[in-house]
C-alpha atoms as a PDB file:
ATOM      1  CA  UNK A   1       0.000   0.000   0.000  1.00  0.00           C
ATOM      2  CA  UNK A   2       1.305   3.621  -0.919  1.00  0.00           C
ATOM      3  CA  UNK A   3       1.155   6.508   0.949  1.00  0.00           C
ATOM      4  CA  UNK A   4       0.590   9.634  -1.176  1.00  0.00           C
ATOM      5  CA  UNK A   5       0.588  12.602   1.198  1.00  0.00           C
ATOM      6  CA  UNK A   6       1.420  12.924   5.065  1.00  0.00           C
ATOM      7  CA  UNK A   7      -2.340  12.973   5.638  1.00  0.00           C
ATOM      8  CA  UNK A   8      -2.626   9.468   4.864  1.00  0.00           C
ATOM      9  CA  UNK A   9       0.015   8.416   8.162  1.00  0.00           C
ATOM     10  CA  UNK A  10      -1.413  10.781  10.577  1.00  0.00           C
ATOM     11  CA  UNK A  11      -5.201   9.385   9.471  1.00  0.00           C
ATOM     12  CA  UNK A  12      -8.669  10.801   8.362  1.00  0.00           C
ATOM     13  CA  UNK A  13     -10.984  12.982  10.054  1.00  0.00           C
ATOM     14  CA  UNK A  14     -13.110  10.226  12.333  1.00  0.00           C
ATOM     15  CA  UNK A  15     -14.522   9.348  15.668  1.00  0.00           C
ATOM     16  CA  UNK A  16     -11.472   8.109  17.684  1.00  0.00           C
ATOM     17  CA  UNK A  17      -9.339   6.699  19.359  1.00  0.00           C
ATOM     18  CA  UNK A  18      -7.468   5.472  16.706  1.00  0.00           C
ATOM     19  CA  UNK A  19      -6.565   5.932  13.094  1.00  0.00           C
ATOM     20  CA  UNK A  20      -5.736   2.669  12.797  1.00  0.00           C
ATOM     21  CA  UNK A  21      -8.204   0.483  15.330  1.00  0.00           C
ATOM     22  CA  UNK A  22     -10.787   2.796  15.191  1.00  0.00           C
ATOM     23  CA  UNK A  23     -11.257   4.148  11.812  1.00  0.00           C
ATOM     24  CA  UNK A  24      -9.891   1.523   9.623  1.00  0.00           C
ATOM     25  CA  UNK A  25     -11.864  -0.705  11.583  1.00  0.00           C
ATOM     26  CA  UNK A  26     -15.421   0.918  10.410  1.00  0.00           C
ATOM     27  CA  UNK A  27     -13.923   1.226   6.887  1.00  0.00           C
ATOM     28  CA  UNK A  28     -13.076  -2.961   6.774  1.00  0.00           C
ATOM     29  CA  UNK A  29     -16.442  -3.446   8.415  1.00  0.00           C
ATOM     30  CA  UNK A  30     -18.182  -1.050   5.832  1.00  0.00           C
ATOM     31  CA  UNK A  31     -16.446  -3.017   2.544  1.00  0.00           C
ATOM     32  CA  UNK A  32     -18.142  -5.957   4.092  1.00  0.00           C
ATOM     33  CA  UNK A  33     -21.505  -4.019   4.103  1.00  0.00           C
ATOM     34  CA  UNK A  34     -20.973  -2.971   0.563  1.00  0.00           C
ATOM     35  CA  UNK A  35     -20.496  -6.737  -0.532  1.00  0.00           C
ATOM     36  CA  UNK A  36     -22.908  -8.248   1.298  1.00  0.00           C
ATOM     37  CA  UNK A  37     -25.147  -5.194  -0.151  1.00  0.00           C
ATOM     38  CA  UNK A  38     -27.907  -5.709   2.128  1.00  0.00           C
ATOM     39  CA  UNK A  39     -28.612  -4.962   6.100  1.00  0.00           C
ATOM     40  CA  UNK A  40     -26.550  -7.818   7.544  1.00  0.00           C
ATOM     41  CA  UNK A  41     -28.731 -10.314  10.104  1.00  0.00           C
ATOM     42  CA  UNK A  42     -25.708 -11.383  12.209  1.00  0.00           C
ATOM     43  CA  UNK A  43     -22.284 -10.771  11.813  1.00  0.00           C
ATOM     44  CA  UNK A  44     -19.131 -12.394  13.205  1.00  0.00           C
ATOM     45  CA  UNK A  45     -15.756 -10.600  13.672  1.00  0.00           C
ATOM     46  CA  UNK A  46     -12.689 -12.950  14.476  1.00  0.00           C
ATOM     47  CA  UNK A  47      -9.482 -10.358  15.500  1.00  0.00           C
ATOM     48  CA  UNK A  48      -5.593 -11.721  15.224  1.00  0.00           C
ATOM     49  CA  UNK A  49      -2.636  -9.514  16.773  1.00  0.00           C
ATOM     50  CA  UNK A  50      -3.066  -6.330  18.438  1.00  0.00           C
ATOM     51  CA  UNK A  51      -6.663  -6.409  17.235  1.00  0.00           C
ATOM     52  CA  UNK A  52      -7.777  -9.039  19.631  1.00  0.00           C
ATOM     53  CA  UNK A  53      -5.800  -7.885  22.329  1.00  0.00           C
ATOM     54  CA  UNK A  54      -6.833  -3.828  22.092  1.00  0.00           C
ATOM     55  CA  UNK A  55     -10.321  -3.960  20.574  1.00  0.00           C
ATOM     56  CA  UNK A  56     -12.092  -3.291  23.519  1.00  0.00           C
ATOM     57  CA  UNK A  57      -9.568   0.193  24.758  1.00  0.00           C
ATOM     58  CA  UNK A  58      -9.361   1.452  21.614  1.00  0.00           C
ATOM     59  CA  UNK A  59     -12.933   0.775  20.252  1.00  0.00           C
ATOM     60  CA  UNK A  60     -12.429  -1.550  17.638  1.00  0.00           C
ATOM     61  CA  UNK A  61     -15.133  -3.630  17.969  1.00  0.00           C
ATOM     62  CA  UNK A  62     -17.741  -0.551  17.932  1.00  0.00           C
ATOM     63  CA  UNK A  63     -16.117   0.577  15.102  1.00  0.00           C
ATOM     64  CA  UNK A  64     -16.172  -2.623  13.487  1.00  0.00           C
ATOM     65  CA  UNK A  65     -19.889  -2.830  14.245  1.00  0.00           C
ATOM     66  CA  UNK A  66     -20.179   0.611  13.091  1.00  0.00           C
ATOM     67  CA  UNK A  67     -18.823  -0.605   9.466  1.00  0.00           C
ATOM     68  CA  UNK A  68     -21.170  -3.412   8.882  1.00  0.00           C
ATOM     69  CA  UNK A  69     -24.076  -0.719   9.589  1.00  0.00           C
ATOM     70  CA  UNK A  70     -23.146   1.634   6.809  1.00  0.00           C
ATOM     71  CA  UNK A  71     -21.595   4.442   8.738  1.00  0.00           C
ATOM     72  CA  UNK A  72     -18.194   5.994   7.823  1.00  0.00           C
ATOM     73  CA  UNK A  73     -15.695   6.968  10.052  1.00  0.00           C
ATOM     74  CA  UNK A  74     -16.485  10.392  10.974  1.00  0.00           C
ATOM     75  CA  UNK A  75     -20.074   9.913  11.857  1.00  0.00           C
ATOM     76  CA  UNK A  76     -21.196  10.720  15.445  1.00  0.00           C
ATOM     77  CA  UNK A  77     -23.456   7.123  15.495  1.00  0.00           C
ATOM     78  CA  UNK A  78     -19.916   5.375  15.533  1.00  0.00           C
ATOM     79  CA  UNK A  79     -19.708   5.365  19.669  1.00  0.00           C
ATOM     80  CA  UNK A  80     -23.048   3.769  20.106  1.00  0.00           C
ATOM     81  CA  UNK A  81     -22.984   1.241  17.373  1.00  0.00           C
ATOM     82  CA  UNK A  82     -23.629  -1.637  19.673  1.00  0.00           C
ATOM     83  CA  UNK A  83     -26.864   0.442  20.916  1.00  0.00           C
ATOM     84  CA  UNK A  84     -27.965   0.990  16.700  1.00  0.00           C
ATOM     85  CA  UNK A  85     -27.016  -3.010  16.233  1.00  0.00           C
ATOM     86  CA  UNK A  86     -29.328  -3.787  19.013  1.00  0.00           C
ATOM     87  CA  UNK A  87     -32.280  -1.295  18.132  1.00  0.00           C
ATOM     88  CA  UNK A  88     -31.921  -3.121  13.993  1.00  0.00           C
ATOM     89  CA  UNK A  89     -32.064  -6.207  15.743  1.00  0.00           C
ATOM     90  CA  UNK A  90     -28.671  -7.459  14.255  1.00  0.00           C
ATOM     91  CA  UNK A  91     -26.507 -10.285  16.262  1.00  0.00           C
ATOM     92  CA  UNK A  92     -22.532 -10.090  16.527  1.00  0.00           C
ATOM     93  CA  UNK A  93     -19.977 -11.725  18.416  1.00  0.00           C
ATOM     94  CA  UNK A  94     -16.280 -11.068  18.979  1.00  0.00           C
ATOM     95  CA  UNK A  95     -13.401 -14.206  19.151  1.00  0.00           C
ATOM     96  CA  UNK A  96      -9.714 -14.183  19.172  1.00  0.00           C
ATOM     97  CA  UNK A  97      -8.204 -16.518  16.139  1.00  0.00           C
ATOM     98  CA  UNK A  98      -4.747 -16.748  14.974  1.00  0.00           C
ATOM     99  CA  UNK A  99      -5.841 -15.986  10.907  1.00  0.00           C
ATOM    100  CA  UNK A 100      -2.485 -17.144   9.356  1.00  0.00           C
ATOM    101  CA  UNK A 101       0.740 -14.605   8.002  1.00  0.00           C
ATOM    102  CA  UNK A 102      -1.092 -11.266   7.939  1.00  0.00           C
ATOM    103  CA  UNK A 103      -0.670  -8.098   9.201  1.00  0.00           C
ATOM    104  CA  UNK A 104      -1.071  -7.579  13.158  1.00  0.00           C
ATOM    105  CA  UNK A 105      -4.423  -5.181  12.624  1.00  0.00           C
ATOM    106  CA  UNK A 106      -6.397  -7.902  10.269  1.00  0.00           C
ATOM    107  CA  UNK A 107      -9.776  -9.356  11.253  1.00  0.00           C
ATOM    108  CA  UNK A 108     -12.338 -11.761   9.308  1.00  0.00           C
ATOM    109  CA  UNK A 109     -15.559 -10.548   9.291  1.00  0.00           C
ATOM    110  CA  UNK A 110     -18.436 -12.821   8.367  1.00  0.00           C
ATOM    111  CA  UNK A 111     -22.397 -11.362   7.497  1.00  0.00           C
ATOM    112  CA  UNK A 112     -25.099 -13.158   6.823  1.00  0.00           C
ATOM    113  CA  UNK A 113     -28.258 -11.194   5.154  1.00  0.00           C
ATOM    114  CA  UNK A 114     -31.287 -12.398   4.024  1.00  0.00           C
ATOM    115  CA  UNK A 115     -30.073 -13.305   0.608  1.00  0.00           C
ATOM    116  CA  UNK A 116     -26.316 -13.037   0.865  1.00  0.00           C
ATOM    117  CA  UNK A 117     -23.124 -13.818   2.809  1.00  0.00           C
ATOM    118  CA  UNK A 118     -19.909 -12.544   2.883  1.00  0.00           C
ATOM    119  CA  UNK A 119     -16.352 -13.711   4.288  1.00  0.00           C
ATOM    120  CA  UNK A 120     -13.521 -11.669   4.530  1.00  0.00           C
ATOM    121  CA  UNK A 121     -10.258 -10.727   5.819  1.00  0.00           C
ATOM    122  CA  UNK A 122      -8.962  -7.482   5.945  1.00  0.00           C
ATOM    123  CA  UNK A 123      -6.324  -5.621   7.609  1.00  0.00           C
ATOM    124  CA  UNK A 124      -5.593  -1.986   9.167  1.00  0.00           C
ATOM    125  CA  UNK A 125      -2.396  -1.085   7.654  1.00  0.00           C
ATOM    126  CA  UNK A 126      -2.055   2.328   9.449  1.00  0.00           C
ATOM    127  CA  UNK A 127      -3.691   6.279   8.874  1.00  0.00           C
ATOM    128  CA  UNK A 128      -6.634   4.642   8.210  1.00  0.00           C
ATOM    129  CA  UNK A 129      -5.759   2.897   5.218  1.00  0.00           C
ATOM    130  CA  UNK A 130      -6.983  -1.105   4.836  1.00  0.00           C
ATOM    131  CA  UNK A 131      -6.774  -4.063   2.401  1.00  0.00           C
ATOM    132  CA  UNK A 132      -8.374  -6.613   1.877  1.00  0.00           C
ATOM    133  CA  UNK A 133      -6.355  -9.786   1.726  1.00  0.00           C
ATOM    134  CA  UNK A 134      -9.032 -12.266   1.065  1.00  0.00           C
ATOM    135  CA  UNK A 135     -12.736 -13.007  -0.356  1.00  0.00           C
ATOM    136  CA  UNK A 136     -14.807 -15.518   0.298  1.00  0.00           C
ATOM    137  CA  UNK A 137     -12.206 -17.618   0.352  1.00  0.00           C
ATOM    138  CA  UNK A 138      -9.919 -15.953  -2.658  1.00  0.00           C
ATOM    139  CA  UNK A 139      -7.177 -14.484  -2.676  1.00  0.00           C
ATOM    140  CA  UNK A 140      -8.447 -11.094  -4.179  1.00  0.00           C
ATOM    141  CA  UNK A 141      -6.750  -7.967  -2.650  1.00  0.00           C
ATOM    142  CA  UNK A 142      -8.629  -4.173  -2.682  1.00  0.00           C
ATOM    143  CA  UNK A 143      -8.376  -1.212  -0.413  1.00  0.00           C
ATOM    144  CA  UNK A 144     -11.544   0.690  -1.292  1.00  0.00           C
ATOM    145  CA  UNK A 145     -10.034   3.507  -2.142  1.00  0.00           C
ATOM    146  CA  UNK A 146     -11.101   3.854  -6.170  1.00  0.00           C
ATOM    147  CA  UNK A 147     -14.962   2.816  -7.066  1.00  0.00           C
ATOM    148  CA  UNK A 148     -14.207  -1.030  -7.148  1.00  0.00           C
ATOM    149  CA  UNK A 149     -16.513  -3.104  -9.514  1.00  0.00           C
ATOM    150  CA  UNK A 150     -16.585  -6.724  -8.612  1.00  0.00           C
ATOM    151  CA  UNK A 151     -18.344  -8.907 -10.914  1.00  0.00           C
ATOM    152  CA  UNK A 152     -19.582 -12.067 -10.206  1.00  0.00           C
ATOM    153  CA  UNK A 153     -19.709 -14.720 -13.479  1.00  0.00           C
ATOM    154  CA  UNK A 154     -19.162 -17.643 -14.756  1.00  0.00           C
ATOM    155  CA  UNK A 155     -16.163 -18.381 -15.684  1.00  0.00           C
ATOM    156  CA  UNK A 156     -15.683 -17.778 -19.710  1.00  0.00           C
ATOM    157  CA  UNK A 157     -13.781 -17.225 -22.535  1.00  0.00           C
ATOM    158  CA  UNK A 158     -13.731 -13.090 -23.284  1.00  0.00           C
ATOM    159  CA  UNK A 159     -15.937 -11.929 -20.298  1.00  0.00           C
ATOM    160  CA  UNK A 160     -12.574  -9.608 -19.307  1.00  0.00           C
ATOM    161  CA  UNK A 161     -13.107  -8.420 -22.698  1.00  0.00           C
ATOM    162  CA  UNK A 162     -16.472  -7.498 -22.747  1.00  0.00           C
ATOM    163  CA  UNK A 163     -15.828  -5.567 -19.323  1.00  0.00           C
ATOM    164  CA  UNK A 164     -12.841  -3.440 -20.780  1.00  0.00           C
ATOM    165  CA  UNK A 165     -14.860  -2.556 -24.075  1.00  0.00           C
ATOM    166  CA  UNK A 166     -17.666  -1.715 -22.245  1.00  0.00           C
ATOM    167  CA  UNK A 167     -15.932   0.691 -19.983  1.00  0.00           C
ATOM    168  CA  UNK A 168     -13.970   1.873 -22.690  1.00  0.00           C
ATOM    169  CA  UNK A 169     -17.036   2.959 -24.469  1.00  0.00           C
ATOM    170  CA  UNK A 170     -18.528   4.576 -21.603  1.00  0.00           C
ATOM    171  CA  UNK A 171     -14.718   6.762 -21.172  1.00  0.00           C
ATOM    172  CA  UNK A 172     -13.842   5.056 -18.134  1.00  0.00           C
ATOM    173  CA  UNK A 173     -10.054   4.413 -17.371  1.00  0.00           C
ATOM    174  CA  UNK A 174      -9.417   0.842 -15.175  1.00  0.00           C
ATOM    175  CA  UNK A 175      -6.571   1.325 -12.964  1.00  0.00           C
ATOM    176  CA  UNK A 176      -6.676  -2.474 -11.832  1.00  0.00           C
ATOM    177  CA  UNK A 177      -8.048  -5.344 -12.850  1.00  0.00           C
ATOM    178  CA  UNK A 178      -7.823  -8.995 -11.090  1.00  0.00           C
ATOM    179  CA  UNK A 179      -9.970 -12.136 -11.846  1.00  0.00           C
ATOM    180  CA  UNK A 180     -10.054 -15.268  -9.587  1.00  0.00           C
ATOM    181  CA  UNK A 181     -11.964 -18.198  -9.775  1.00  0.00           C
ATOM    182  CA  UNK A 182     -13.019 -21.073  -7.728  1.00  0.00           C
ATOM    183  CA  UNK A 183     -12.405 -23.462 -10.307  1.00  0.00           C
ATOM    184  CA  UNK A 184     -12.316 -23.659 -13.994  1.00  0.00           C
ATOM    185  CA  UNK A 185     -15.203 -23.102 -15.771  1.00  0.00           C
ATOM    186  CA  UNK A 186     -17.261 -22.447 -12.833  1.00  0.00           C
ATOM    187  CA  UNK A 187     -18.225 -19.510 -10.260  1.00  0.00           C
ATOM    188  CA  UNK A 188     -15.695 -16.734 -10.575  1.00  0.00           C
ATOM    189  CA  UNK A 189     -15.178 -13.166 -10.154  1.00  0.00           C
ATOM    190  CA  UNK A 190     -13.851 -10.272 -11.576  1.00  0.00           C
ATOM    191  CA  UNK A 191     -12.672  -6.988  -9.881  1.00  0.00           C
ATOM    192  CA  UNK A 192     -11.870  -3.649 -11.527  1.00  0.00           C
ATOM    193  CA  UNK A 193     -10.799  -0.447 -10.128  1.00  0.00           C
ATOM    194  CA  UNK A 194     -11.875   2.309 -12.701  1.00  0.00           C
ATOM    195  CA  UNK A 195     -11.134   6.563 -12.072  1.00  0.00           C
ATOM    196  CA  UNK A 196     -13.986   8.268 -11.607  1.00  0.00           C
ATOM    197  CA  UNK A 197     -17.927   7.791 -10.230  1.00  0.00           C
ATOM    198  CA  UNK A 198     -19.876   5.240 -11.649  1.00  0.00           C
ATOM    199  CA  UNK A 199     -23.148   6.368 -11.926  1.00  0.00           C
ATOM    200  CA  UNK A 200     -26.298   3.586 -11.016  1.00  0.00           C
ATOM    201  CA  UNK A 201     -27.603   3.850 -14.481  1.00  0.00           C
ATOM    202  CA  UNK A 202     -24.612   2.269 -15.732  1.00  0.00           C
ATOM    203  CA  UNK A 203     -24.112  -0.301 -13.718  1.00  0.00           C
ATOM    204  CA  UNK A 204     -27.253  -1.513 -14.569  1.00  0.00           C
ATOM    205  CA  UNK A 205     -26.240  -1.082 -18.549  1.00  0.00           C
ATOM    206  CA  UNK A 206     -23.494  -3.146 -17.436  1.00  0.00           C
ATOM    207  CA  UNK A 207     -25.494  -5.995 -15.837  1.00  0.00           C
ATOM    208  CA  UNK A 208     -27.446  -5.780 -18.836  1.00  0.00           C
ATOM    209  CA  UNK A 209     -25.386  -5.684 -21.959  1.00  0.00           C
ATOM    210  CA  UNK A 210     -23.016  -8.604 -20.356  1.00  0.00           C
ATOM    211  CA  UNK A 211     -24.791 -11.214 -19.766  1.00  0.00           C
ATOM    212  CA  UNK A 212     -22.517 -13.524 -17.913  1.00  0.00           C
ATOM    213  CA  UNK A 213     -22.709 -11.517 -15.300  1.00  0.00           C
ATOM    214  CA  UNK A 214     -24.523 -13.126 -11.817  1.00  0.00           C
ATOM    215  CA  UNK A 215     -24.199 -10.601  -9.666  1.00  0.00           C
ATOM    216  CA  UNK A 216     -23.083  -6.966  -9.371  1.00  0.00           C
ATOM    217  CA  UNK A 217     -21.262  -4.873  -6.446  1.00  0.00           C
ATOM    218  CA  UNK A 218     -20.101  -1.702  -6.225  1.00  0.00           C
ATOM    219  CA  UNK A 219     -16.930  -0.906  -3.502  1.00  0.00           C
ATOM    220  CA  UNK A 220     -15.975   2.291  -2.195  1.00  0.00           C
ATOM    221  CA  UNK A 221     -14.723   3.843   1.302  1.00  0.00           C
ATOM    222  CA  UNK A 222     -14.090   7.387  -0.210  1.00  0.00           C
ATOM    223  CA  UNK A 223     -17.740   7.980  -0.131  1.00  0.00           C
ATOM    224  CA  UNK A 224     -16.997  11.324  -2.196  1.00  0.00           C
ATOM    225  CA  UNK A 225     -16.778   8.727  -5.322  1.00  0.00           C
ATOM    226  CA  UNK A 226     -19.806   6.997  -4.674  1.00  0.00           C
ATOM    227  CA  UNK A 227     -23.445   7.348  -6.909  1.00  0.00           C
END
């Protein structure tokens, strides 16, 4: 992950404690939200390193509770997310786990909605910055930062194709592009970074016009970029 300006090490404007534990922790649990795209039912957060043993001083799992409920990191809700989760009736839990060679600030957070669920693992890499390291299982790595399409589809001969003229034609530019699939020929998905908002009316075009696409998300934690 690169650093750009000395804004991005001292962290964002947010509801503290910490840059770090605190807001990077609502911006992990919000990419789950946006993938999941639906008001999560129960949710389960599993913390490794300094996460699980300084979520509860410096906030984390509020803040991570805070993410899977839409807010962003400056909102005043963010203290008394555990209060919102219990008024939306939505169930969480908090365990320690030893999640394998990641950073020390990297949780897995799993939702389950009415149609959906979502596993992933993420990590806080400092200034309020994150990545996600995996995906239901993949090894697909995103920080949020750009609009981030990910497209779920079978896996085919010249879908990437499709997705690049069809961006191409609306004057998008894709800054990243990644595909990984379960297995050959079967589920898979695609995820592009592109400059610039994406606008719900083409999205749906999108959906439309390819037609190997299953399912459609759009990810974001700059929520200046968003529709």
């Amino acid at each position: 992950m690169k650093y750009t300006s000395a804004f991005d090490i001292i962290g964002p404007v947010m509801v503290g404690p910490s840059s770090s534990h605190t807001a990077g922790a609502v911006r992990m649990g919000n990419i789950a939200r946006q993938v999941l795209a639906e008001p999560p039912l129960c949710a389960e957060f599993r913390l490794m390193g300094s996460f699980a043993t300084t979520y509860r001083g410096h906030g984390t799992d509020v803040a991570l509770l805070a993410g899977v409920m839409n807010l962003s990191p400056e909102e005043d809700g963010v203290p008394v997310a555990k209060q919102m989760a219990s008024d939306v009736g939505l169930s969480y839990s908090f365990e320690e786990d030893n999640l394998g060679y990641f950073h020390p600030n990297t949780v897995r957070i799993s939702l389950l909605g009415r149609q959906r669920q979502v596993d992933l693992v993420a990590s806080s890499i400092g200034g309020g910055k994150v990545e996600v390291q995996e995906l239901d299982g993949l090894p697909l790595k995103f920080s949020g930062d750009r609009p981030t399409l990910l497209l779920y589809h079978q896996d085919a001969p010249g879908f990437l194709a499709k997705v690049c003229r069809f961006l191409d034609v609306h004057g998008y530019n894709i800054g990243r592009l990644v595909l990984e699939r379960w297995r050959r020929g079967g589920n898979a998905v695609a995820l592009c970074e592109v400059d610039g908002k994406l606008p719900p009316g083409v999205l749906q075009e999108l959906r439309a016009e390819i037609g190997e696409v299953s399912d459609l998300r759009l990810v974001c934690t700059n929520f200046a970029e968003l529709p």
